[in-house]
PDB file of N, CA and C in Angstrom:
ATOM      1  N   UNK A   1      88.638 116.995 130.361  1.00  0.00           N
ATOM      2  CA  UNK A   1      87.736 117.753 129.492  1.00  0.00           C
ATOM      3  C   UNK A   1      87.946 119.256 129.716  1.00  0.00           C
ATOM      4  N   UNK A   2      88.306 119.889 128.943  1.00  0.00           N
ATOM      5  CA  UNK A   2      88.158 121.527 128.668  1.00  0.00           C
ATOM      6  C   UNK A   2      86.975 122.110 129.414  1.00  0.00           C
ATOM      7  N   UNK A   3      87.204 123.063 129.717  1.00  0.00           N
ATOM      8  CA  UNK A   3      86.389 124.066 130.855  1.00  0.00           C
ATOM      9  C   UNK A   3      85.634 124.521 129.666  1.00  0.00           C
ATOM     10  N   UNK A   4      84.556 124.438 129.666  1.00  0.00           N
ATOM     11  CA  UNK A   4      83.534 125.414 128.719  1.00  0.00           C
ATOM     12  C   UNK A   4      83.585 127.435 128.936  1.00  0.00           C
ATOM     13  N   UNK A   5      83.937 127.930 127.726  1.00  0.00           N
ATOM     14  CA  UNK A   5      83.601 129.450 128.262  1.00  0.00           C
ATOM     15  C   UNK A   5      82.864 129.894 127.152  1.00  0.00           C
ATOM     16  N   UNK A   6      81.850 130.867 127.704  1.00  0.00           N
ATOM     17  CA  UNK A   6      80.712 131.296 126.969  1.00  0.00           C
ATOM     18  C   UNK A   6      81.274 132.181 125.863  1.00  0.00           C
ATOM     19  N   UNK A   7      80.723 132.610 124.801  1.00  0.00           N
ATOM     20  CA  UNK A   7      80.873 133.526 123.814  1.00  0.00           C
ATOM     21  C   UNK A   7      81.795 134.856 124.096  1.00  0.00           C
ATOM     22  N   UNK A   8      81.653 135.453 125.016  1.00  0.00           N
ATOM     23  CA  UNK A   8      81.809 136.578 125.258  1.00  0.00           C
ATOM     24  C   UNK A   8      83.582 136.209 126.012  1.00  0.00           C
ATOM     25  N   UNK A   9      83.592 135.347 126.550  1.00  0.00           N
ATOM     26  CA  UNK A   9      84.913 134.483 127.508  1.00  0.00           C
ATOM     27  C   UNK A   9      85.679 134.698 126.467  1.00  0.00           C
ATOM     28  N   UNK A  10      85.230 133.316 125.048  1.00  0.00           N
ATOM     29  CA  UNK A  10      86.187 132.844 124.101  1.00  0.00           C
ATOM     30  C   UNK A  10      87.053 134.308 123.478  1.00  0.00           C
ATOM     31  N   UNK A  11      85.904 135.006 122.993  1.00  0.00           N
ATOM     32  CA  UNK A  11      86.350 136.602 122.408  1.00  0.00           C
ATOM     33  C   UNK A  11      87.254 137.184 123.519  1.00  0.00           C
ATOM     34  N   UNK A  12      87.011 137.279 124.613  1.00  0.00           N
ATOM     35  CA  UNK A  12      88.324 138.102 125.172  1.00  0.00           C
ATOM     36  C   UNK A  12      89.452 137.698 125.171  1.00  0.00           C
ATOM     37  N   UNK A  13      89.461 136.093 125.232  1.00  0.00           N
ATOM     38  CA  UNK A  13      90.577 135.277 125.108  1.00  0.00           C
ATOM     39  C   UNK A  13      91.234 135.427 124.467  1.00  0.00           C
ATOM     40  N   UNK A  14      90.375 135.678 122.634  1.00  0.00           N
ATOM     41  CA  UNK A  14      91.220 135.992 121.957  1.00  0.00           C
ATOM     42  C   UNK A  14      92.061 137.165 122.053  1.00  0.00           C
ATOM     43  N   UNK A  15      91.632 138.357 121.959  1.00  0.00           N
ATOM     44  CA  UNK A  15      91.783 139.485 121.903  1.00  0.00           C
ATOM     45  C   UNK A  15      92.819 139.550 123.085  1.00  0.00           C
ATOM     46  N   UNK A  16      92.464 138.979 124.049  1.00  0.00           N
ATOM     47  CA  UNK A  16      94.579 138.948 125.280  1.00  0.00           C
ATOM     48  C   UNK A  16      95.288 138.303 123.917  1.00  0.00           C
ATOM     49  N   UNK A  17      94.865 136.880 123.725  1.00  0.00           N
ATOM     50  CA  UNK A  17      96.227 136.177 122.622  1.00  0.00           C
ATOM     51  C   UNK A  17      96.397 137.347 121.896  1.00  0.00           C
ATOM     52  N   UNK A  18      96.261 138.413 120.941  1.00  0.00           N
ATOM     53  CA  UNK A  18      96.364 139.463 120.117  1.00  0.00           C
ATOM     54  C   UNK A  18      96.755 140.474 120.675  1.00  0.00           C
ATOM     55  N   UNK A  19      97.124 140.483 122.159  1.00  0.00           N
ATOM     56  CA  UNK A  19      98.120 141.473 122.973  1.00  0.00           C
ATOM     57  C   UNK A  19      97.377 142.642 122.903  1.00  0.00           C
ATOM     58  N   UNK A  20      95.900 142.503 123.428  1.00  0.00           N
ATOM     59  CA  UNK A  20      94.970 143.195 123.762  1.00  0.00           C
ATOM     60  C   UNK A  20      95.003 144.114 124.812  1.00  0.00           C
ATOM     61  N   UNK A  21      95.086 145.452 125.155  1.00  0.00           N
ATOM     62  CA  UNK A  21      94.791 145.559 126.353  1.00  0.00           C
ATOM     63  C   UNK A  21      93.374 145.669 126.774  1.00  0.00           C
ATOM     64  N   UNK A  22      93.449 145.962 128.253  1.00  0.00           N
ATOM     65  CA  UNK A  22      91.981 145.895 128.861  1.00  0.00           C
ATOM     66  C   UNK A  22      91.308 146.997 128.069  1.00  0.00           C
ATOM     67  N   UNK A  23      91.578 148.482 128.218  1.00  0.00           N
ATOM     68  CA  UNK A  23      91.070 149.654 127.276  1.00  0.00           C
ATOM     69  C   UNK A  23      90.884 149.077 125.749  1.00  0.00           C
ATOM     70  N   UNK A  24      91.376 148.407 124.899  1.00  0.00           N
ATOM     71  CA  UNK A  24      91.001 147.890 123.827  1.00  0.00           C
ATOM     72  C   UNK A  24      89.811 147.034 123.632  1.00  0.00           C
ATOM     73  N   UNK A  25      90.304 145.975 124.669  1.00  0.00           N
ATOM     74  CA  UNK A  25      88.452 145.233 124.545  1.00  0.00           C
ATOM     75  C   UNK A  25      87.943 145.421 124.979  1.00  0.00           C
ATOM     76  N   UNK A  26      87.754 146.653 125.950  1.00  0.00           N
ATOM     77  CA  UNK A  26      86.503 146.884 126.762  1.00  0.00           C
ATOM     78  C   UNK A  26      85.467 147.898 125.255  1.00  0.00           C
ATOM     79  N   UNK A  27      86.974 148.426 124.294  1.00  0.00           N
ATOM     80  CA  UNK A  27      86.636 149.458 123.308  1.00  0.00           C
ATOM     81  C   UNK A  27      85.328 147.920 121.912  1.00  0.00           C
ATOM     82  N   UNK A  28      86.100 147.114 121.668  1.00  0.00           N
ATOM     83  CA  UNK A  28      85.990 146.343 120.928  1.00  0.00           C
ATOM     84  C   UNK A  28      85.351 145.433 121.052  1.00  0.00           C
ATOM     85  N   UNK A  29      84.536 145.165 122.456  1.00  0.00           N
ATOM     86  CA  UNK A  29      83.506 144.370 123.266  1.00  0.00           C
ATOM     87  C   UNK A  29      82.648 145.039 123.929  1.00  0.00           C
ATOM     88  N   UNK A  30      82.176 146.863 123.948  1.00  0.00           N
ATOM     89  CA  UNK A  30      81.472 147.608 124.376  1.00  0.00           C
ATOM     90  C   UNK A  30      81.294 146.906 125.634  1.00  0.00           C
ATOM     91  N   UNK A  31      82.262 146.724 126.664  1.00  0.00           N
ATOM     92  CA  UNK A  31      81.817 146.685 128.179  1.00  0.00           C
ATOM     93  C   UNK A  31      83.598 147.370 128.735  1.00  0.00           C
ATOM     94  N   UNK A  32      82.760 147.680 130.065  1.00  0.00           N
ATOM     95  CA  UNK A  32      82.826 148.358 130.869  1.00  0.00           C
ATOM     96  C   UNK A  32      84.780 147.881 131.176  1.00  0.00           C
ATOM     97  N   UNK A  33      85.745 148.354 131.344  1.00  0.00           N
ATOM     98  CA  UNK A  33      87.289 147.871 131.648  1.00  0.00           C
ATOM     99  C   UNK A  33      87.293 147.273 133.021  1.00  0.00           C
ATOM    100  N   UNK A  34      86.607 147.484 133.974  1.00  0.00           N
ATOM    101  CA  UNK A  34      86.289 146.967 135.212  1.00  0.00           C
ATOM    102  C   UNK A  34      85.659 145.083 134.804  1.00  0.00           C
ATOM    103  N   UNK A  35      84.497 145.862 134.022  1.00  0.00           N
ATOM    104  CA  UNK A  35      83.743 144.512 133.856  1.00  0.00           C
ATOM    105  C   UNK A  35      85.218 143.130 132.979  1.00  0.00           C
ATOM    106  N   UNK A  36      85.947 143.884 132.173  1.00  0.00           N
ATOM    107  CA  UNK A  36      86.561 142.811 131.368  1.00  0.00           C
ATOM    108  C   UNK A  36      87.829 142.512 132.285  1.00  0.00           C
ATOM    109  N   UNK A  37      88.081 142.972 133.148  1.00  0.00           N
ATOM    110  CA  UNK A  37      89.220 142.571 134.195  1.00  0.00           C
ATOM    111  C   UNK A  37      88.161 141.558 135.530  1.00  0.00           C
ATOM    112  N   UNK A  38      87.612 141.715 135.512  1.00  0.00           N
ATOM    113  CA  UNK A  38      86.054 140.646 136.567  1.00  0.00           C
ATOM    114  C   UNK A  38      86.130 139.294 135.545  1.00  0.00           C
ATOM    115  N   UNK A  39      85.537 139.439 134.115  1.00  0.00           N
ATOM    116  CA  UNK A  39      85.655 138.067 133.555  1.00  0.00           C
ATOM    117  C   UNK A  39      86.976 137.747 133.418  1.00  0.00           C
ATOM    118  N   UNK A  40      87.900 138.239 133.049  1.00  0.00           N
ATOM    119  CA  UNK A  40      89.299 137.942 133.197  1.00  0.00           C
ATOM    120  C   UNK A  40      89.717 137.178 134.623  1.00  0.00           C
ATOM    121  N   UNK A  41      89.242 137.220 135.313  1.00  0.00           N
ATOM    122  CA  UNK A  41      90.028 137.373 136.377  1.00  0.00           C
ATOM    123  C   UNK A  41      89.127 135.626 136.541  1.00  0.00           C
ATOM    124  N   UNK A  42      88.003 135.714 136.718  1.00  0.00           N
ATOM    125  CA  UNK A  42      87.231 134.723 136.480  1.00  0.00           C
ATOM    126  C   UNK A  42      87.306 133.391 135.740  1.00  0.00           C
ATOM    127  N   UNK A  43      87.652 133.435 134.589  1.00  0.00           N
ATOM    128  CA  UNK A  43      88.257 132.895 133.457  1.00  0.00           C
ATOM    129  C   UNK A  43      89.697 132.256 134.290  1.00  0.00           C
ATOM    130  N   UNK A  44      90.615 133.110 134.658  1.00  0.00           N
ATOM    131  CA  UNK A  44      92.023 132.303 135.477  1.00  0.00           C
ATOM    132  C   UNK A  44      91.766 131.193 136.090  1.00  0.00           C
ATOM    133  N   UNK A  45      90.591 131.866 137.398  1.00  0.00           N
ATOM    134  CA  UNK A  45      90.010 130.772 138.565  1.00  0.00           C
ATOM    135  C   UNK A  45      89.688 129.778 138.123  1.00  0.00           C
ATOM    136  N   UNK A  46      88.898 129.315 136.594  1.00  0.00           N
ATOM    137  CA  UNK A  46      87.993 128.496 135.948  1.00  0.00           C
ATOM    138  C   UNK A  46      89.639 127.670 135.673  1.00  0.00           C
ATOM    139  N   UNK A  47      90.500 127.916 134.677  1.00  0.00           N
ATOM    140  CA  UNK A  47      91.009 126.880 134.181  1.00  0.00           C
ATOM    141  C   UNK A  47      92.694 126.799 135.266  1.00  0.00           C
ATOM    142  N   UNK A  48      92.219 127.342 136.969  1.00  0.00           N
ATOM    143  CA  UNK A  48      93.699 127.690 137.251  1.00  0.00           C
ATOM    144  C   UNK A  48      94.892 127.871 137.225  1.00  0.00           C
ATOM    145  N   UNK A  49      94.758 129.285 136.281  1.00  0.00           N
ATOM    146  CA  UNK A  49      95.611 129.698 135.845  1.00  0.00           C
ATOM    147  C   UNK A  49      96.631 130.922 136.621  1.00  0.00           C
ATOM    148  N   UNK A  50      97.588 131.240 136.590  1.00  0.00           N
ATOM    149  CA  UNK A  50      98.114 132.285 137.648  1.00  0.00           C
ATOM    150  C   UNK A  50      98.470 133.627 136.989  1.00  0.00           C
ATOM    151  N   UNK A  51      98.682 133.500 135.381  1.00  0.00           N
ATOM    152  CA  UNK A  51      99.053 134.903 135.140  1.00  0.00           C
ATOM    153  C   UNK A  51      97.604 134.795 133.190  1.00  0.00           C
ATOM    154  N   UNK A  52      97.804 135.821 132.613  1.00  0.00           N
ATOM    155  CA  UNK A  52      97.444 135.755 131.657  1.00  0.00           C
ATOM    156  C   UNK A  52      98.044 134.741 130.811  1.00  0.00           C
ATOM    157  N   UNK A  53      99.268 135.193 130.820  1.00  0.00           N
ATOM    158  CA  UNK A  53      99.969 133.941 129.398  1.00  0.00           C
ATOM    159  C   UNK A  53      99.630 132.107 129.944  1.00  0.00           C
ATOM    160  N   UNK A  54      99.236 132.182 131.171  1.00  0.00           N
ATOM    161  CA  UNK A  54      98.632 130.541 131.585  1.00  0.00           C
ATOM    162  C   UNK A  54      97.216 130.562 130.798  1.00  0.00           C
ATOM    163  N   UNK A  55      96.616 131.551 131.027  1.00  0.00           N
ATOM    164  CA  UNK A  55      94.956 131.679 130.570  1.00  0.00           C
ATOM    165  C   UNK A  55      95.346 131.364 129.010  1.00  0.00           C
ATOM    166  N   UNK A  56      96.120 132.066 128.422  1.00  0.00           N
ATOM    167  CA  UNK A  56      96.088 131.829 126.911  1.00  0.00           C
ATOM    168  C   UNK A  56      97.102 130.745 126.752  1.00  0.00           C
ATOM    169  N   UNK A  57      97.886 130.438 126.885  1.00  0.00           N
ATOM    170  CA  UNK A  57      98.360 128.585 126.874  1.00  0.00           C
ATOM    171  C   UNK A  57      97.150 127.525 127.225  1.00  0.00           C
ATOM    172  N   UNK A  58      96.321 127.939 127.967  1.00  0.00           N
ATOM    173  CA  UNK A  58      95.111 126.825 128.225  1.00  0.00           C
ATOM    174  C   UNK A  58      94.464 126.769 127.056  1.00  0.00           C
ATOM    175  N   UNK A  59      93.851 128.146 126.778  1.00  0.00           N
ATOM    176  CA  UNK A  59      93.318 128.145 125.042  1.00  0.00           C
ATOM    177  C   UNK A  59      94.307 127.635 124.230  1.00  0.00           C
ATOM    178  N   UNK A  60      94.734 128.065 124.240  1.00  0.00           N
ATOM    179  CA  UNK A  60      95.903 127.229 122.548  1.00  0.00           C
ATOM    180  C   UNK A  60      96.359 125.582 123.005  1.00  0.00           C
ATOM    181  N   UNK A  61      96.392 125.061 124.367  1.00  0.00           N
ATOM    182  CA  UNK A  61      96.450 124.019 123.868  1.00  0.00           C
ATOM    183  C   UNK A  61      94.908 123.257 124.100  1.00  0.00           C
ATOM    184  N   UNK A  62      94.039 123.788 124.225  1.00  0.00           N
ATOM    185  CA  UNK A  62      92.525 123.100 123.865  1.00  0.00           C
ATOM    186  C   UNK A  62      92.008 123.646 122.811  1.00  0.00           C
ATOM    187  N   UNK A  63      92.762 124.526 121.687  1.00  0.00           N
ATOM    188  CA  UNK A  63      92.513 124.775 120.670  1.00  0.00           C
ATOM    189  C   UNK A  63      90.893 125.866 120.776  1.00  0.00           C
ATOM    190  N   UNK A  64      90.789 126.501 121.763  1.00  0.00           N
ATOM    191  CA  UNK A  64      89.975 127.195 121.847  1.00  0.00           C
ATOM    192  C   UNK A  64      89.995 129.149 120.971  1.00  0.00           C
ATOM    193  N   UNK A  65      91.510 128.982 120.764  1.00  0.00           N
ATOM    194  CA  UNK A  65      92.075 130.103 120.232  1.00  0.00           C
ATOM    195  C   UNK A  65      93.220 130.092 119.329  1.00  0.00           C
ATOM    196  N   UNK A  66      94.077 130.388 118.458  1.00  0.00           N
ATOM    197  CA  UNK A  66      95.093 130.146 117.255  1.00  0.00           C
ATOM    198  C   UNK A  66      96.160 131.324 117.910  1.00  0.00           C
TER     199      UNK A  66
END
């Protein structure tokens, strides 16, 4: 079963798949670049993942992101 991530998770997710940087969604999610590298980082631990492109292969293949 897929790791559940809250609203705010799914959206950053996307926004890495869209070759986001941290300064972009911290711009485009009004929080803090510290704070979106903390859920980031968080998010890895959850579906153990080791780099970003693992975090977004987990979404795309649980269809959590396109």
């Amino acid at each position: 079963m897929p790791v559940q991530f809250n609203e705010k998770e799914l959206k950053i997710l996307q926004l890495l798949a869209e070759d986001k940087t941290t300064e972009e969604i911290s711009k485009t999610i009004f929080l803090n670049p510290r704070t979106i590298k903390t859920i980031r980082q968080n998010m890895k631990a959850k579906v153990d993942a080791k780099t970003i492109g693992g975090l977004i292969m987990y979404g795309m293949r649980n269809k959590l992101i396109e």
